[in-house]
Protein backbone atom coordinates (compact mmCIF):
# COMPACT_ATOMS: atom_id res chain seq x y z
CA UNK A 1 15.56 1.38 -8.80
CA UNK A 2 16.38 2.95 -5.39
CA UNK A 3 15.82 1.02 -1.93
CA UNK A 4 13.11 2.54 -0.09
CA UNK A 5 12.12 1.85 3.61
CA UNK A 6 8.34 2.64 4.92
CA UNK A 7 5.61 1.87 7.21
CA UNK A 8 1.83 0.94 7.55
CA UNK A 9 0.64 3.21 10.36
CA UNK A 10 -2.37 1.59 11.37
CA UNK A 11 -5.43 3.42 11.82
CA UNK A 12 -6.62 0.93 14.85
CA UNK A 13 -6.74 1.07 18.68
CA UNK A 14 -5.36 4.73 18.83
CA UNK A 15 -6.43 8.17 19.82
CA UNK A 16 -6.08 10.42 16.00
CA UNK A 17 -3.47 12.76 17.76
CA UNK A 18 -1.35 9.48 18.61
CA UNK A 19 -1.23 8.67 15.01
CA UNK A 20 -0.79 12.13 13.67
CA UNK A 21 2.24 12.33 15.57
CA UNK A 22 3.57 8.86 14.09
CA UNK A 23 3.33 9.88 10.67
CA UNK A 24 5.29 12.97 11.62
CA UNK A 25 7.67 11.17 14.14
CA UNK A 26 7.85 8.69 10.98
CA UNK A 27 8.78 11.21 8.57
CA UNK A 28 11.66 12.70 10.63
CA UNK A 29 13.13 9.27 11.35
CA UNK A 30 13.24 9.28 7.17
CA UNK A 31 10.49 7.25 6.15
CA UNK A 32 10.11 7.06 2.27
CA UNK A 33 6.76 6.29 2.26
CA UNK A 34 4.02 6.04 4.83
CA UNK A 35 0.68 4.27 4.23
CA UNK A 36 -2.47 3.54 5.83
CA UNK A 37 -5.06 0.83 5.45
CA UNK A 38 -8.80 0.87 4.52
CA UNK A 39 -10.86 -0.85 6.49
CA UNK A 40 -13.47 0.00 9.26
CA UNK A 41 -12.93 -2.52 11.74
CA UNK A 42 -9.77 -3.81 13.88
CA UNK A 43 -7.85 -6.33 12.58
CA UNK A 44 -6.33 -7.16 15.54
CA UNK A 45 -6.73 -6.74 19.06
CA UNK A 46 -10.74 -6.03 20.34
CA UNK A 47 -12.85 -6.19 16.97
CA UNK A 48 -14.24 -3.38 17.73
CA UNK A 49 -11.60 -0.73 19.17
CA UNK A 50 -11.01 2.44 18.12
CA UNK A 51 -10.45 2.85 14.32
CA UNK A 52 -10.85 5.62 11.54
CA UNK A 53 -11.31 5.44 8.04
CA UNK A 54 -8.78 5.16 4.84
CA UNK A 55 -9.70 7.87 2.68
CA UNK A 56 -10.01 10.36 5.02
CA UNK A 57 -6.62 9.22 7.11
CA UNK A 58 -4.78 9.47 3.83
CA UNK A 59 -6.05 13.07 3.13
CA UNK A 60 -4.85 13.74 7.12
CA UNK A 61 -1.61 11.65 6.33
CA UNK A 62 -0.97 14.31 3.27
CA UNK A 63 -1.40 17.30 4.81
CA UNK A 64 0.20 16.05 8.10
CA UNK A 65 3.68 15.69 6.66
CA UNK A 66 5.76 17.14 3.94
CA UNK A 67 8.52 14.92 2.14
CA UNK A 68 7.28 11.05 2.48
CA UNK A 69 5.13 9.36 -0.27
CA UNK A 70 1.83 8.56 1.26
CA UNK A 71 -1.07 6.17 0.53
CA UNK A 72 -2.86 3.12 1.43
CA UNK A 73 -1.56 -0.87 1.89
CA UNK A 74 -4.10 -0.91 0.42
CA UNK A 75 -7.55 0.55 -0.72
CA UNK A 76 -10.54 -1.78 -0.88
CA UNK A 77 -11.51 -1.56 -4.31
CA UNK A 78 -15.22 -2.75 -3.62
CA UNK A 79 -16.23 0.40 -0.80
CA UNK A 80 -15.65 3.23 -3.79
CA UNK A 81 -16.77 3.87 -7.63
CA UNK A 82 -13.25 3.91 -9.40
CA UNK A 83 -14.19 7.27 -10.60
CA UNK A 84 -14.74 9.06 -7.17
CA UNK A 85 -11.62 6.67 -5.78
CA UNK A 86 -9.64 8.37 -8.83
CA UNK A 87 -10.47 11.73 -7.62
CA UNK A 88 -9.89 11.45 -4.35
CA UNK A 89 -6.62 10.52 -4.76
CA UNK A 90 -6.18 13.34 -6.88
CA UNK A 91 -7.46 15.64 -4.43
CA UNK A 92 -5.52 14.52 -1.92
CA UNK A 93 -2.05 14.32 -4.16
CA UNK A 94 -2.68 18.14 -4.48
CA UNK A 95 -3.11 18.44 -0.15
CA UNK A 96 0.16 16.47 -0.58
CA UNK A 97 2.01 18.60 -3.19
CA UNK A 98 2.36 15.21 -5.72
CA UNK A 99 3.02 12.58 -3.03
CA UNK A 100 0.17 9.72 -3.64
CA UNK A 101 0.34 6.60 -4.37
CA UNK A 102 -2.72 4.78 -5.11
CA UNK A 103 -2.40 1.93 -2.91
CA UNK A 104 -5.39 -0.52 -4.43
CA UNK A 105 -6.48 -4.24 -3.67
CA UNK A 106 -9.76 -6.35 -4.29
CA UNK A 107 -10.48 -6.79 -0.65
CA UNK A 108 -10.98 -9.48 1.94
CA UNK A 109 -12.15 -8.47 5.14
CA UNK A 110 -16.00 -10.10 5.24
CA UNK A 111 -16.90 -8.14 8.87
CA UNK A 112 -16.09 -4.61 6.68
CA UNK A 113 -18.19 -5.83 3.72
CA UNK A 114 -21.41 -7.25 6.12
CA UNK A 115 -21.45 -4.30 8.52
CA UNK A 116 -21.42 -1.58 5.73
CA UNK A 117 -23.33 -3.34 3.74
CA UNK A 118 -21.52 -4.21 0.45
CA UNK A 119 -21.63 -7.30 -1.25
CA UNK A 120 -19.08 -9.62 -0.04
CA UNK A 121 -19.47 -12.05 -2.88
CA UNK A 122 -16.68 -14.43 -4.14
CA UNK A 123 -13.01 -13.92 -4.63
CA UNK A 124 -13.42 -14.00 -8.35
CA UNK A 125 -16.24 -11.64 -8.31
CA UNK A 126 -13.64 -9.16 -6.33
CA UNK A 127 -10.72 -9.84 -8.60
CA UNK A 128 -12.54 -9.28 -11.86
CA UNK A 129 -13.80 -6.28 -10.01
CA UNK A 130 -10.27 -4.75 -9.72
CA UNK A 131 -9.35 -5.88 -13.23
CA UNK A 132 -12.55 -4.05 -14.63
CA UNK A 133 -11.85 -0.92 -12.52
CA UNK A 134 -7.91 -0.11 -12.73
CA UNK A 135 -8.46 1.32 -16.39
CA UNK A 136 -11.69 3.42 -15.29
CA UNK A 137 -8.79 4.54 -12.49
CA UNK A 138 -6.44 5.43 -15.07
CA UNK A 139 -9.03 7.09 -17.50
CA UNK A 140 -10.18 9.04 -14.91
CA UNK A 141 -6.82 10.09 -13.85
CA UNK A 142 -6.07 11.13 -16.99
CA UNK A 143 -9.17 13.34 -17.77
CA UNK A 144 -9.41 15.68 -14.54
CA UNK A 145 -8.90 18.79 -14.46
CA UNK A 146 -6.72 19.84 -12.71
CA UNK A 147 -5.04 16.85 -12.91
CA UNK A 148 -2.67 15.00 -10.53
CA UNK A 149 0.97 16.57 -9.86
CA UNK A 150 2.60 13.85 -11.61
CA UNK A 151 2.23 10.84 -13.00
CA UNK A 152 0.26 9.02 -10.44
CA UNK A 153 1.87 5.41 -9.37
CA UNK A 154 -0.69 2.91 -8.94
CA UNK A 155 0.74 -0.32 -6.30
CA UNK A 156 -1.34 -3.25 -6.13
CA UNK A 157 -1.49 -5.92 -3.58
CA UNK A 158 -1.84 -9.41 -2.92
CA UNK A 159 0.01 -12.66 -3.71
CA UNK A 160 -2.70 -14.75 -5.34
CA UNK A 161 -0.80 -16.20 -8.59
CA UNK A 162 -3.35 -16.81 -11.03
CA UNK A 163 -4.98 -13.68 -10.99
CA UNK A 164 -3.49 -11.11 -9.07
CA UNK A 165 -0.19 -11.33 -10.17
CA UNK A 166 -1.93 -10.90 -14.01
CA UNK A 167 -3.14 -7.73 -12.37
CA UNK A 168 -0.08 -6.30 -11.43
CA UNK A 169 1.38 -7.83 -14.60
CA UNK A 170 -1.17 -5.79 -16.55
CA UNK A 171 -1.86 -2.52 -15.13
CA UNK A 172 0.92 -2.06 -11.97
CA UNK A 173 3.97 0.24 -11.25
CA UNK A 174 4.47 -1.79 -7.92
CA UNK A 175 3.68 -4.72 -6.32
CA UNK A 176 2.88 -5.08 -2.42
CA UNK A 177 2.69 -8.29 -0.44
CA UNK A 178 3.06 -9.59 2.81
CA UNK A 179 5.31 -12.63 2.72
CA UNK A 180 7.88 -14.55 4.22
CA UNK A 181 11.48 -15.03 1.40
CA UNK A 182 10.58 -18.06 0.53
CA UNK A 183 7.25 -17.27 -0.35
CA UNK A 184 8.00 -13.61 -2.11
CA UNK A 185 10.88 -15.45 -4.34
CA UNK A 186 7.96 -18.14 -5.60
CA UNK A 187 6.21 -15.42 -5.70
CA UNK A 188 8.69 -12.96 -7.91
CA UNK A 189 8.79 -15.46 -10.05
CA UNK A 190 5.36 -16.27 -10.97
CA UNK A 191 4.60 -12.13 -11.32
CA UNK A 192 8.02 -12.27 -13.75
CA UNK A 193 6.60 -15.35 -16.24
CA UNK A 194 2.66 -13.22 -16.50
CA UNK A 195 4.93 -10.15 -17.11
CA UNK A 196 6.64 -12.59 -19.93
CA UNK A 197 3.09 -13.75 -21.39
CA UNK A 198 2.40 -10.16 -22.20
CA UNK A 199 5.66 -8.35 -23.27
CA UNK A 200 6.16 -6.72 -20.23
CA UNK A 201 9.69 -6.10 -18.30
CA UNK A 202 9.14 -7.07 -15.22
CA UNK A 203 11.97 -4.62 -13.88
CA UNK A 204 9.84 -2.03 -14.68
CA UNK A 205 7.58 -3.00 -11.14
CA UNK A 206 8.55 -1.87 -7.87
CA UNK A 207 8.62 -5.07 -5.78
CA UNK A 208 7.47 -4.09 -2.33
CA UNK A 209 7.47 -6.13 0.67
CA UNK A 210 5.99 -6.83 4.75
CA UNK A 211 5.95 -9.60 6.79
CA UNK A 212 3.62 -10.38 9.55
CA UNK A 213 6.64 -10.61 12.38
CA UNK A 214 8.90 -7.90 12.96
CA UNK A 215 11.69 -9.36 11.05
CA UNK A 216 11.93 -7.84 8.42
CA UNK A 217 15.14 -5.52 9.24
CA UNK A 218 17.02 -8.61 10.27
CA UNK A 219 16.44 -10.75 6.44
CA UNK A 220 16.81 -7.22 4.43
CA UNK A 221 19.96 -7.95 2.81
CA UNK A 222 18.32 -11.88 1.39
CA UNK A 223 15.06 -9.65 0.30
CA UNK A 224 16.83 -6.88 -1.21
CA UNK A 225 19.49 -9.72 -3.27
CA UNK A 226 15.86 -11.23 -4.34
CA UNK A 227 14.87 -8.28 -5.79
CA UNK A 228 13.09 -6.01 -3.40
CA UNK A 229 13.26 -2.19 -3.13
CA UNK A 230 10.39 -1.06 -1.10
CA UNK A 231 10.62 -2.39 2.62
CA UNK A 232 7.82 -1.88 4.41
CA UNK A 233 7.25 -2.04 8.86
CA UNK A 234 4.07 -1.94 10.34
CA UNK A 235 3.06 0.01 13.59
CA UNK A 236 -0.39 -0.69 15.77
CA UNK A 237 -1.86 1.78 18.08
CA UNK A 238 -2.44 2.62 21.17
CA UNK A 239 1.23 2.80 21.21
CA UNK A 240 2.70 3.26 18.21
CA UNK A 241 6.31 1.73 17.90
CA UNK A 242 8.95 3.09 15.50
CA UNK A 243 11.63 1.07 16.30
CA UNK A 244 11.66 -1.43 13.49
CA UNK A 245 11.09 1.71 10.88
CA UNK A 246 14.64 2.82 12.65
CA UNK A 247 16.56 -0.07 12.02
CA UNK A 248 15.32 -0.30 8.30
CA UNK A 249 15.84 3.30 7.85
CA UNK A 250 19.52 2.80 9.25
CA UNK A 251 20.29 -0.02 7.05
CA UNK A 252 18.67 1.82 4.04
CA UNK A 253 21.03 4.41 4.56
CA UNK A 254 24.23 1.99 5.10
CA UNK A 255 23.47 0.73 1.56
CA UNK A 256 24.88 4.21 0.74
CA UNK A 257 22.41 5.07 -2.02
């Protein structure tokens, strides 16, 4: 499985030209892959800045570049049937010419549930959400016509061990999460023993990874020995900075393949 190096351009506290021209500035420093979010608020900064929508900044993000993988750290699976979410990412994997991901998670962020009005309810109730929806996803997938450009990958994220992890175990071709070494390895290794309970290799999942610093270039080499291939920066607006997606671009490429 190759190394891959990405960002999270966040759709928050910027002006939509400002982050047009960071997925394309991203793409020509040789981003892999470059995702957005999905929520409706700020998650930093003033809560109630400038910020866009998911679904409609991934369909932008598509047709805005032309080699990069694109999608969403991740979708909230509550704000969207599983059948329209399906379709949309269809839709926009055409716009892309077959570059989605569906980026897909069972959602946190209370302010985004109470202000649009969906039902925040309990973790549990989101995670058996997720579990219930990710084979309408891939039914749905499956039946359209026409259908996606290839084989659409479907990442899930989140770190929660006795449940998500059986997600990703169960329906994933990657795995996202935002966590220091220490943490991921625990982590790896908990995802590996559900992948063991139900016959599964885990090699077979991506293992995809942020942290909350800007660190991540500097501990690449103890992530990637741990068994990480996807590395993924994050940029803010108003002022979106590349620089970290430069130095894990550069050491991508030092790897020499």
């Amino acid at each position: 499985m190759r190394v891959r190096a990405g960002i999270q351009v966040q759709p928050q506290h910027a002006d939509f030209a400002s982050m047009r021209r960071a997925w394309q500035e991203a793409e020509e420093i040789g981003a892999d892959c470059i995702y957005t979010w999905d929520h409706f608020f700020p998650l930093r900064g003033e809560p109630e800045g400038r910020h866009f929508e998911g679904l409609a900044c991934l369909a932008a993000l598509a047709a805005s570049t032309e080699r990069a993988e694109v999608g969403a750290l991740v979708m909230c699976n509550s704000y969207r049937n599983p059948n329209l979410l399906a379709d949309a990412h269809r839709t926009i994997d055409h716009i892309s010419g077959g570059r989605v991901v569906l980026g897909i998670g069972a959602g946190w962020f209370q302010k985004d549930y109470d202000e649009y009005g969906y039902a925040f309810g309990t973790a549990a109730d989101r995670l058996q959400a997720l579990r219930r929806d990710l084979p309408v996803i891939r039914d749905r997938l499956a039946r359209l016509n026409p259908p996606p450009l290839r084989d659409m990958p479907i990442l899930v994220g989140g770190g929660g061990e006795r449940v998500t992890l059986r997600i990703v175990a169960e329906h994933a071709d990657a795995w996202h999460v935002f966590a220091d070494l220490d943490t991921y390895r625990h982590k790896a290794r908990v995802l590996a023993e559900h992948c063991a309970r139900i016959g599964r290799d885990p090699g077979e999942i991506e293992h995809s990874v942020s942290r909350f610093d800007r660190e991540l270039p500097r501990h690449a080499d103890a992530y990637l020995e741990a068994g990480v291939r996807q590395f993924v920066v994050s940029a803010s607006g108003p002022d979106y900075d590349l620089g970290p997606l430069r130095e894990m671009v550069a050491w991508r490429d030092a790897l020499g393949g």
